[in-house]
C-alpha atoms as a PDB file:
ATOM      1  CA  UNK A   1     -48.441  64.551   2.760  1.00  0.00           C
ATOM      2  CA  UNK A   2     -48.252  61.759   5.427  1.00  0.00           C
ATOM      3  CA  UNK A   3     -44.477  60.314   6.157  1.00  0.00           C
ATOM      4  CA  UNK A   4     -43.761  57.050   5.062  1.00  0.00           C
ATOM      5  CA  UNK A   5     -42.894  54.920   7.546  1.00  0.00           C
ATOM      6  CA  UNK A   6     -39.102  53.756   7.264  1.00  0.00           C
ATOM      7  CA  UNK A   7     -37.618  50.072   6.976  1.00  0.00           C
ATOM      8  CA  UNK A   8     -34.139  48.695   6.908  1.00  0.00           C
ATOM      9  CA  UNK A   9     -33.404  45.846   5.384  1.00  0.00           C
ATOM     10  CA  UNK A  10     -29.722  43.474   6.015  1.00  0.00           C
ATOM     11  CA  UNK A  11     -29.480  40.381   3.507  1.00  0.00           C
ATOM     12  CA  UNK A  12     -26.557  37.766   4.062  1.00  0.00           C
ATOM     13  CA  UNK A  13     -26.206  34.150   2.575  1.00  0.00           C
ATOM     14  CA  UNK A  14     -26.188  33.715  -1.040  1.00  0.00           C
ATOM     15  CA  UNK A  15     -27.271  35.063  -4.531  1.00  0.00           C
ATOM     16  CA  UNK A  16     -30.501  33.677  -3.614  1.00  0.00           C
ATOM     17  CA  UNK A  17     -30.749  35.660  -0.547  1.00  0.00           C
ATOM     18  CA  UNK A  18     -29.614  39.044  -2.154  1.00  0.00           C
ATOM     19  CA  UNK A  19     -32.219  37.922  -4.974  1.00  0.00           C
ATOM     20  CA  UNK A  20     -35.018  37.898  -2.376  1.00  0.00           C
ATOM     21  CA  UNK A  21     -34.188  41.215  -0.951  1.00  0.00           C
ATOM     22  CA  UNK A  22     -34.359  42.780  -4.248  1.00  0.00           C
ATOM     23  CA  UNK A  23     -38.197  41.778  -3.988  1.00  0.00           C
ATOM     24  CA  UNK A  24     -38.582  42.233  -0.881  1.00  0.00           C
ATOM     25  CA  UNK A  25     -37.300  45.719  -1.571  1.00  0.00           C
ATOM     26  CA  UNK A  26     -39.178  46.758  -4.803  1.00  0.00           C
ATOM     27  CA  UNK A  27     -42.515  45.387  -2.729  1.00  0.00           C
ATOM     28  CA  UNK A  28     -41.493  47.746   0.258  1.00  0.00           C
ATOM     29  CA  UNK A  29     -40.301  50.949  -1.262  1.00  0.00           C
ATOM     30  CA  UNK A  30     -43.767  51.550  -2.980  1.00  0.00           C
ATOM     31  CA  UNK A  31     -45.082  52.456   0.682  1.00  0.00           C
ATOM     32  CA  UNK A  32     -42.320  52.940   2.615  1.00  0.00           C
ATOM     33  CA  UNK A  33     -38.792  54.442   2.654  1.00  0.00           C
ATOM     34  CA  UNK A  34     -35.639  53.295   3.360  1.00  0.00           C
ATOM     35  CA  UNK A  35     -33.296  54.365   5.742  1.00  0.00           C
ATOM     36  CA  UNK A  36     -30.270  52.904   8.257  1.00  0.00           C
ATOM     37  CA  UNK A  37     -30.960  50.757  10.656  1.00  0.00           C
ATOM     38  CA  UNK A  38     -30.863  53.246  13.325  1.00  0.00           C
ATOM     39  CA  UNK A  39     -33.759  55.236  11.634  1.00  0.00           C
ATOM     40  CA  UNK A  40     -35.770  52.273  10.799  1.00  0.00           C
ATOM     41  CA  UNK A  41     -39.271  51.810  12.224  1.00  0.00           C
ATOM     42  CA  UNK A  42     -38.897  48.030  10.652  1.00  0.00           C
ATOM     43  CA  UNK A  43     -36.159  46.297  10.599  1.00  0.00           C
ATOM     44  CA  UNK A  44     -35.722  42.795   8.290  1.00  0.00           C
ATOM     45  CA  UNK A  45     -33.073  40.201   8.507  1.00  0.00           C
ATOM     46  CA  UNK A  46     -32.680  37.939   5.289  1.00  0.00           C
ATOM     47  CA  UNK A  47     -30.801  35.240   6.199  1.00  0.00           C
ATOM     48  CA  UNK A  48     -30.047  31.833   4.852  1.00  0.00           C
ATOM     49  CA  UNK A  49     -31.223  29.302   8.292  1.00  0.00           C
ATOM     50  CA  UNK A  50     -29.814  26.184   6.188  1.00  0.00           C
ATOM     51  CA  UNK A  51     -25.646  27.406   6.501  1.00  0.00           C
ATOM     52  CA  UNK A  52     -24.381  27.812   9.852  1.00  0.00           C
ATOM     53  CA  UNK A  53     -21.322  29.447   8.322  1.00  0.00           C
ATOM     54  CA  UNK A  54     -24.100  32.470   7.447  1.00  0.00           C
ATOM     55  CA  UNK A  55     -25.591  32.350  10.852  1.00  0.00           C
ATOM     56  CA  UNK A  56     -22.268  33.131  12.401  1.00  0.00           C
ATOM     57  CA  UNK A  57     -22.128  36.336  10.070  1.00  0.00           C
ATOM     58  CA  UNK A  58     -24.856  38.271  11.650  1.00  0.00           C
ATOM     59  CA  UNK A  59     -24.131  40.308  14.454  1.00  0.00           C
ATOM     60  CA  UNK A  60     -25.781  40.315  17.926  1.00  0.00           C
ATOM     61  CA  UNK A  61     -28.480  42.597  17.654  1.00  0.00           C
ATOM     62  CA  UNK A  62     -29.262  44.896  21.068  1.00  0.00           C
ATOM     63  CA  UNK A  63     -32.777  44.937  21.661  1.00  0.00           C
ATOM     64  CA  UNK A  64     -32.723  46.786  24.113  1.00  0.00           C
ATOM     65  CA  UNK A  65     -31.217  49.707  22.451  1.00  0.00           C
ATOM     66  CA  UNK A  66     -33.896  49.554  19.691  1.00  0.00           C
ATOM     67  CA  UNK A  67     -36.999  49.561  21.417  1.00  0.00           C
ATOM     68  CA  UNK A  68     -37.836  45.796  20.642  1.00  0.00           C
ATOM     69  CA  UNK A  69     -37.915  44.554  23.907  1.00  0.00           C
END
């Protein structure tokens, strides 16, 4: 049996947003697996662009750390 490959997914904003990810998850987990973000060969950010207020919520990602740059 071949590993799935692993995602991680981080929602913040609204009902709308957590909505999406639900999708976005069901869509995902038929052909991959998820896992923390540390594990992740994928990861997704769901995030509202329209509130800054949201915006300020995420935290500063490292790419460096995690092979993205």
């Amino acid at each position: 049996m071949i590993p799935k490959e692993k995602f991680y997914l981080e929602t913040y904003g609204c009902k709308l947003n957590q909505a999406d990810s639900d999708l976005i998850r069901g869509v995902l987990t038929k052909d991959f697996r998820e896992t923390s973000e540390k594990e992740a060969d994928v990861v997704i950010i769901n995030s509202c662009g329209v509130i800054e207020k949201t915006e300020r919520k995420i935290p500063p990602w490292n790419w460096y750390t995690t092979g993205f740059l």
